[in-house]
N, C-alpha and C. Protein backbone atom coordinates (compact mmCIF):
# COMPACT_ATOMS: atom_id res chain seq x y z
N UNK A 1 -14.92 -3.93 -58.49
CA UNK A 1 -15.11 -2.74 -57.68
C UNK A 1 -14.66 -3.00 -56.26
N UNK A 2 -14.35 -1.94 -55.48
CA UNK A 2 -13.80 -2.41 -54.29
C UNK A 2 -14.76 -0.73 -53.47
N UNK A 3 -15.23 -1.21 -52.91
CA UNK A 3 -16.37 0.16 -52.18
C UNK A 3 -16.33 0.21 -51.21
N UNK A 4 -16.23 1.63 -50.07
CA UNK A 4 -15.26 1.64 -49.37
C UNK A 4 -16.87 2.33 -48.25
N UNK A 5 -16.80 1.81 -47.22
CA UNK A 5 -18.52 1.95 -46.22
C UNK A 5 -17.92 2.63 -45.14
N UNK A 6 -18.12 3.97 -44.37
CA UNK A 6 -17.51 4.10 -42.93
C UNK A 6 -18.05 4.20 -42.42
N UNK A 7 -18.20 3.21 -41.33
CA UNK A 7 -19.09 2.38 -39.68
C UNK A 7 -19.20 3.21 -38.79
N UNK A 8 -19.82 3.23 -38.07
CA UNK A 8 -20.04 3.40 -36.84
C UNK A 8 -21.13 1.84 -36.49
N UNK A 9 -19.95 1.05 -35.19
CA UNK A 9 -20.69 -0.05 -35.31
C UNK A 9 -20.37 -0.84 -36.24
N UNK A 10 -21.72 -1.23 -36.62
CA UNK A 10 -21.80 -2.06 -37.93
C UNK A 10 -22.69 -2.05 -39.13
N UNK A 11 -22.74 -0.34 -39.00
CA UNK A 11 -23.88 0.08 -39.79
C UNK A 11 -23.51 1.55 -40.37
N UNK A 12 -23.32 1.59 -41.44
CA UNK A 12 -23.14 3.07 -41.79
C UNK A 12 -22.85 4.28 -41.09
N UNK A 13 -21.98 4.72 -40.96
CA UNK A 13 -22.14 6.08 -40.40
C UNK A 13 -22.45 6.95 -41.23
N UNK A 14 -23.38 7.94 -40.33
CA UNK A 14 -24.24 9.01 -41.26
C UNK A 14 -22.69 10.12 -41.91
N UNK A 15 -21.69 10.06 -41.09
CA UNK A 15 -20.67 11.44 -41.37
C UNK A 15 -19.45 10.53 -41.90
N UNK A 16 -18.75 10.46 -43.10
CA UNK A 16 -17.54 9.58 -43.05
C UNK A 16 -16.71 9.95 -42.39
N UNK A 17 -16.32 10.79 -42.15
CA UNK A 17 -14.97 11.52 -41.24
C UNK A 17 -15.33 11.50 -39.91
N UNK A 18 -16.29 10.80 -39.21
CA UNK A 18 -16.43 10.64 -37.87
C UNK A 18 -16.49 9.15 -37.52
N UNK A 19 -16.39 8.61 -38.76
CA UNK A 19 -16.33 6.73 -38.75
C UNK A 19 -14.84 6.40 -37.87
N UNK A 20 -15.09 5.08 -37.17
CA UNK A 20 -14.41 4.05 -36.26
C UNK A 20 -13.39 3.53 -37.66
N UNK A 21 -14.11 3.13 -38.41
CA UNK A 21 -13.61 1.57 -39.70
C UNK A 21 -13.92 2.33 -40.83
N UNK A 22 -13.70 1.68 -41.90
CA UNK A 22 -14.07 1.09 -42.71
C UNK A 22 -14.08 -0.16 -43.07
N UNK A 23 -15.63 -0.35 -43.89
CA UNK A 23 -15.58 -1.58 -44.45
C UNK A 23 -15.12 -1.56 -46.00
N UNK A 24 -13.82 -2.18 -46.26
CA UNK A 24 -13.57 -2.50 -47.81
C UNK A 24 -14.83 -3.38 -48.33
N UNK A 25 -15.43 -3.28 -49.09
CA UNK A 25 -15.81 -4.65 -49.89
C UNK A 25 -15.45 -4.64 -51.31
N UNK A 26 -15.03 -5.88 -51.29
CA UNK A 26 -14.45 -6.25 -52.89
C UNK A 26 -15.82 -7.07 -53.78
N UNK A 27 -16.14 -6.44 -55.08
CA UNK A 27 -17.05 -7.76 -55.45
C UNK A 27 -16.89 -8.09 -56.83
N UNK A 28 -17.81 -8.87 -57.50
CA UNK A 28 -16.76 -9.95 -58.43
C UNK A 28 -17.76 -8.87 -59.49
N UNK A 29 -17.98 -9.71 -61.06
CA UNK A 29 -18.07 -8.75 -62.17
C UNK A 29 -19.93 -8.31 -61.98
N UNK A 30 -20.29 -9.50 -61.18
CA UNK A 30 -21.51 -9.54 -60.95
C UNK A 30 -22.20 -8.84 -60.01
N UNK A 31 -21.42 -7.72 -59.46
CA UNK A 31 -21.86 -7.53 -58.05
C UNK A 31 -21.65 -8.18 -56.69
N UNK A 32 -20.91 -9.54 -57.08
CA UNK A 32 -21.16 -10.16 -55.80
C UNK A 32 -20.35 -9.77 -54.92
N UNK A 33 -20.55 -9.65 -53.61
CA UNK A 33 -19.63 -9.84 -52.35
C UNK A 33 -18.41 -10.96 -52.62
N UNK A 34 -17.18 -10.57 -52.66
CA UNK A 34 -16.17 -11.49 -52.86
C UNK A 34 -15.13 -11.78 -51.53
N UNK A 35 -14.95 -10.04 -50.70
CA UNK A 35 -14.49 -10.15 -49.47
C UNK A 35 -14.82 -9.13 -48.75
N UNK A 36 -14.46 -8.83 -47.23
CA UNK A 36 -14.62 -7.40 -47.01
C UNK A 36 -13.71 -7.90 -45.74
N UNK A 37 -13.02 -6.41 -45.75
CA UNK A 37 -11.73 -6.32 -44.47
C UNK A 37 -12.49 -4.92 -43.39
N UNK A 38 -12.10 -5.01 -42.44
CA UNK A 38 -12.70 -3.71 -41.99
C UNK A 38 -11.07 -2.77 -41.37
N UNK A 39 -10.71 -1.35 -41.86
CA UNK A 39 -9.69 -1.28 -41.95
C UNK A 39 -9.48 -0.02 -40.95
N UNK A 40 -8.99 0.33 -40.18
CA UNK A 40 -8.73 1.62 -39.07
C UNK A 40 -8.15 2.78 -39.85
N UNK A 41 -9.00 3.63 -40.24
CA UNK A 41 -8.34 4.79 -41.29
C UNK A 41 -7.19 5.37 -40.01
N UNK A 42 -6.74 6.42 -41.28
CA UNK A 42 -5.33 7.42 -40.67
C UNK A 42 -6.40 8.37 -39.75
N UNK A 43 -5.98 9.43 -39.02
CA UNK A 43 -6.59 10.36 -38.24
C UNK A 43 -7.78 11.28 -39.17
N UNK A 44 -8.62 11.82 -39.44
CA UNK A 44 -8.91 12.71 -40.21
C UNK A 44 -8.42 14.16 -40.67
N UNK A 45 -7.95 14.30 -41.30
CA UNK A 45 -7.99 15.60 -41.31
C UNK A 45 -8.28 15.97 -42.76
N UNK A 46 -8.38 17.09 -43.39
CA UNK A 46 -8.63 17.74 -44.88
C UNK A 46 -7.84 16.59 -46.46
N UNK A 47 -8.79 15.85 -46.90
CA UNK A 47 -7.71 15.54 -47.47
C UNK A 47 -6.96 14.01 -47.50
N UNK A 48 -6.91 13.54 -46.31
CA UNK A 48 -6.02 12.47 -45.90
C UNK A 48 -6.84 11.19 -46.21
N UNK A 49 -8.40 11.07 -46.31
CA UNK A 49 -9.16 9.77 -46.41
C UNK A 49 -9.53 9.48 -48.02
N UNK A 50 -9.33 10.63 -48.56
CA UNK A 50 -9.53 10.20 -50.48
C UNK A 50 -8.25 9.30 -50.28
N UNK A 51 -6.73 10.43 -50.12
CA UNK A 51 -5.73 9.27 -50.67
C UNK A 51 -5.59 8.51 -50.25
N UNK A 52 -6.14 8.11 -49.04
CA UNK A 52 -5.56 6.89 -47.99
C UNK A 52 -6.47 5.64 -48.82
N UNK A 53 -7.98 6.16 -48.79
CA UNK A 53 -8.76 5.20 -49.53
C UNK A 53 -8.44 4.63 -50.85
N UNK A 54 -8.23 5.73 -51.32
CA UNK A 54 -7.27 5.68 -53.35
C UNK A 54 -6.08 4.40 -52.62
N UNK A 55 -5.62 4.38 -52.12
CA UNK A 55 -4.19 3.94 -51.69
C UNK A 55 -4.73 2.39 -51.40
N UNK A 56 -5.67 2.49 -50.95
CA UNK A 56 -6.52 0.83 -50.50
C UNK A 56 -7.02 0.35 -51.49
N UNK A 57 -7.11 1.09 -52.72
CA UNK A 57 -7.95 0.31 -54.22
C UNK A 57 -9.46 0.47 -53.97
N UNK A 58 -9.95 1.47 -53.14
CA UNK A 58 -11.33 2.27 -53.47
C UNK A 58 -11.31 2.39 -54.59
N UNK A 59 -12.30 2.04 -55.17
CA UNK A 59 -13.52 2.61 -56.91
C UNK A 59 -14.43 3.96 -56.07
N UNK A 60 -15.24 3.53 -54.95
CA UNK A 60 -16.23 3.72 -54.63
C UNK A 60 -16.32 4.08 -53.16
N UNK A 61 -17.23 4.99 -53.09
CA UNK A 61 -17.76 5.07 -51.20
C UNK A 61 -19.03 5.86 -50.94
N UNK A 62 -19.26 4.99 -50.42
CA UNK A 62 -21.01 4.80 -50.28
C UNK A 62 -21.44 5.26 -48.69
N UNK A 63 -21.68 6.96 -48.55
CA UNK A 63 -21.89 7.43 -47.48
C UNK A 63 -22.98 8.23 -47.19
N UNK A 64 -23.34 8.37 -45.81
CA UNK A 64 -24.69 9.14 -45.89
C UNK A 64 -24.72 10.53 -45.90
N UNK A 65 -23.49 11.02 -45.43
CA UNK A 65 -23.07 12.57 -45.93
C UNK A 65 -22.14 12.88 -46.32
N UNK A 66 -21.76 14.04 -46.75
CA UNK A 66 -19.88 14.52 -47.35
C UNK A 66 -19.99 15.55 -47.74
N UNK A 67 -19.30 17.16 -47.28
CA UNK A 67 -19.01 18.02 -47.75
C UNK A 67 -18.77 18.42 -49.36
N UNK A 68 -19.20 19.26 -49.95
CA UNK A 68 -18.56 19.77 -51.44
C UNK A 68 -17.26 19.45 -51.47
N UNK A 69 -16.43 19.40 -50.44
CA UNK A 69 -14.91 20.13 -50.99
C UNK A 69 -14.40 18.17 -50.25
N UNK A 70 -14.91 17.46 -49.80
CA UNK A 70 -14.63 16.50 -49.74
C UNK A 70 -15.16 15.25 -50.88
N UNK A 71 -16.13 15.46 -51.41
CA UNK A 71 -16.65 15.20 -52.36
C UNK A 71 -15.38 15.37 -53.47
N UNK A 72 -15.23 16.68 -54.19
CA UNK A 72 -13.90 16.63 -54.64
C UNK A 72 -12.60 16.51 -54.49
N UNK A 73 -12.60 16.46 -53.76
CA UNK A 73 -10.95 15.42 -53.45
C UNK A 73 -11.36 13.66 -53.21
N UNK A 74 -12.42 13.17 -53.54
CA UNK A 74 -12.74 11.76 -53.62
C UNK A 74 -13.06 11.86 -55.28
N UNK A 75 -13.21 12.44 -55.99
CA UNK A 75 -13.39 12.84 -57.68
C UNK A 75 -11.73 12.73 -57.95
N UNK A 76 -10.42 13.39 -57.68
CA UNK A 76 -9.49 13.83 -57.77
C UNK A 76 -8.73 12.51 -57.45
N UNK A 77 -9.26 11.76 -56.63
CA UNK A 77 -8.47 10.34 -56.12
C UNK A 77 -9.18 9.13 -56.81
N UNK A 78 -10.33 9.65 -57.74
CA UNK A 78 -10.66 8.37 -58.99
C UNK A 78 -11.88 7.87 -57.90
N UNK A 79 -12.38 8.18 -57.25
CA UNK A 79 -13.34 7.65 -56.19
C UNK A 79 -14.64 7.99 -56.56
N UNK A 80 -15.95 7.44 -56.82
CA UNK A 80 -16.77 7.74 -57.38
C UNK A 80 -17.20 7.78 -55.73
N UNK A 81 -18.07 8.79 -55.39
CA UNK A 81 -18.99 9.22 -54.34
C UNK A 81 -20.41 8.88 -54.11
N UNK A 82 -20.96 8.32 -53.39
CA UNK A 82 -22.63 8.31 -53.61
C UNK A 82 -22.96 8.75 -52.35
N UNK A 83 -23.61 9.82 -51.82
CA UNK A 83 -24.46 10.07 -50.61
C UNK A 83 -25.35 10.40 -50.19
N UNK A 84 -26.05 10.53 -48.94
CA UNK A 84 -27.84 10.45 -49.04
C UNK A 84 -27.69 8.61 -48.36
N UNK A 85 -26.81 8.01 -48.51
CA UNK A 85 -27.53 6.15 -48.32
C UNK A 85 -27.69 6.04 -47.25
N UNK A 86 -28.69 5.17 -46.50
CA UNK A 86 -29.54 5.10 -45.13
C UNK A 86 -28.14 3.77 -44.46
N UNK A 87 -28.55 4.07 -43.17
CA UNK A 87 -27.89 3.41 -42.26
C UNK A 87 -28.29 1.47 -42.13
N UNK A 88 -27.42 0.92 -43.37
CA UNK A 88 -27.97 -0.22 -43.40
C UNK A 88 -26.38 -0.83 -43.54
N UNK A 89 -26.00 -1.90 -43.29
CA UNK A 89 -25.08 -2.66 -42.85
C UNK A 89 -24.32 -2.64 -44.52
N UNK A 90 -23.13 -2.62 -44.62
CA UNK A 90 -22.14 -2.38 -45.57
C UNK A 90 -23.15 -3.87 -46.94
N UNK A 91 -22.90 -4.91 -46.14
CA UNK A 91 -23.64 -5.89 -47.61
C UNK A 91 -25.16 -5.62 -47.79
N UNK A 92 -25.62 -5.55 -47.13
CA UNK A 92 -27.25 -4.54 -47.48
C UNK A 92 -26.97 -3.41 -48.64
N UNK A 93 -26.21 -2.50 -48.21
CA UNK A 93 -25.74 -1.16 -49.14
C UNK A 93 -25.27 -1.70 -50.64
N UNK A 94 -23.82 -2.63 -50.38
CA UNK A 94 -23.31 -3.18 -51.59
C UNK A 94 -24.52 -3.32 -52.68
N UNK A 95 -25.53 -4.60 -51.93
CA UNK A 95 -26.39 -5.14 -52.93
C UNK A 95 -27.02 -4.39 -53.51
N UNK A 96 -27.58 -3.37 -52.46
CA UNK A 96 -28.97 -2.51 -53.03
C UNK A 96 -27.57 -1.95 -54.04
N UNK A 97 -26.65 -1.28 -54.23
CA UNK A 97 -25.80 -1.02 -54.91
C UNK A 97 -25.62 -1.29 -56.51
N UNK A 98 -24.96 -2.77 -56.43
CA UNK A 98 -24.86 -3.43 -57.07
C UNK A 98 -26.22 -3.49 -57.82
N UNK A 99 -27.03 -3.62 -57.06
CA UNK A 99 -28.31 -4.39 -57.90
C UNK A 99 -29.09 -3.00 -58.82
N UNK A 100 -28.70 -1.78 -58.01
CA UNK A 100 -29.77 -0.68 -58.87
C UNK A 100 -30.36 -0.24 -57.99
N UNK A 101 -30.79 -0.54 -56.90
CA UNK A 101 -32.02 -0.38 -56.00
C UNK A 101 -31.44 0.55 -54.72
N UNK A 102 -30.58 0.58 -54.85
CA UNK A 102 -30.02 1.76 -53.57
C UNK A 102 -30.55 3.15 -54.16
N UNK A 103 -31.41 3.69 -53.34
CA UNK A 103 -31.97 5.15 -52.84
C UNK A 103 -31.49 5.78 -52.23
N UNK A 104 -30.49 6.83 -52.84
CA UNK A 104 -30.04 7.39 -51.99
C UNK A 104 -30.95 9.18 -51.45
N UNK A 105 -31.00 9.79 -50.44
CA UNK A 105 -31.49 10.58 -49.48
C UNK A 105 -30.72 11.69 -50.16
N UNK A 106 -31.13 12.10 -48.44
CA UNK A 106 -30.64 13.72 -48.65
C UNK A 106 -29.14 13.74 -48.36
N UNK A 107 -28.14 14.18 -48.70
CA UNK A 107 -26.78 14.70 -48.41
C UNK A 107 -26.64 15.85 -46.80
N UNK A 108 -26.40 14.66 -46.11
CA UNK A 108 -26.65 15.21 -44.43
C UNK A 108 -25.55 16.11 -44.30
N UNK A 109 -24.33 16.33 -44.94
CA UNK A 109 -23.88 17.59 -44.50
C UNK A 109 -23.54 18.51 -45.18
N UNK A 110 -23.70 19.59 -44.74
CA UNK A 110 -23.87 20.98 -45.54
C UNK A 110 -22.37 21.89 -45.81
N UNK A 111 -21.41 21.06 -45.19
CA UNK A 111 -19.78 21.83 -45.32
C UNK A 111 -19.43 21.18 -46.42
């Protein structure tokens, strides 16, 4: 899996499309942390962060909010979505991830 986190900082950002980075993390069959790059997306606009992410070998992206219509265009680019996840540092997230134990919240945005 390769799961794709967008920062503010070094900690989750609650909005992906208002993130600094991303954190790639790559992990092995086990869940484990294998690497993580932190990568300067393209500009935002409608559209442009599914394929850009699809294009980086995203499985996955693990955010604390995301629109309906962004949601599907991360479905459309093979990207499985999870949101609602609390502001905890990209390998915190992975594990609880990986392991089962990630809770995810409420879906903070309503577009």
């Amino acid at each position: 899996m390769k799961i794709a986190i967008p920062l503010a900082g070094e900690k989750l950002s609650m909005h992906f499309g208002h993130c600094d980075t991303f954190a790639l993390i790559d992990t092995d069959e086990n869940g484990t942390v294998v690497k993580r790059s932190d990568e300067t997306p393209p500009p935002h606009e409608p559209g442009v962060l599914p394929a850009w992410l699809n294009s980086q070998g995203a499985t996955h992206i693990i955010a604390g909010g995301m629109g309906s219509r962004a949601q599907n265009l991360f479905a459309a680019n093979d990207i499985q979505v999870i949101v609602g996840a609390p502001s905890n540092t990209p390998e915190e997230l992975v594990s609880m991830f990986t392991s089962g134990t990630l809770v995810s919240g409420s879906n903070i945005c309503d577009h």
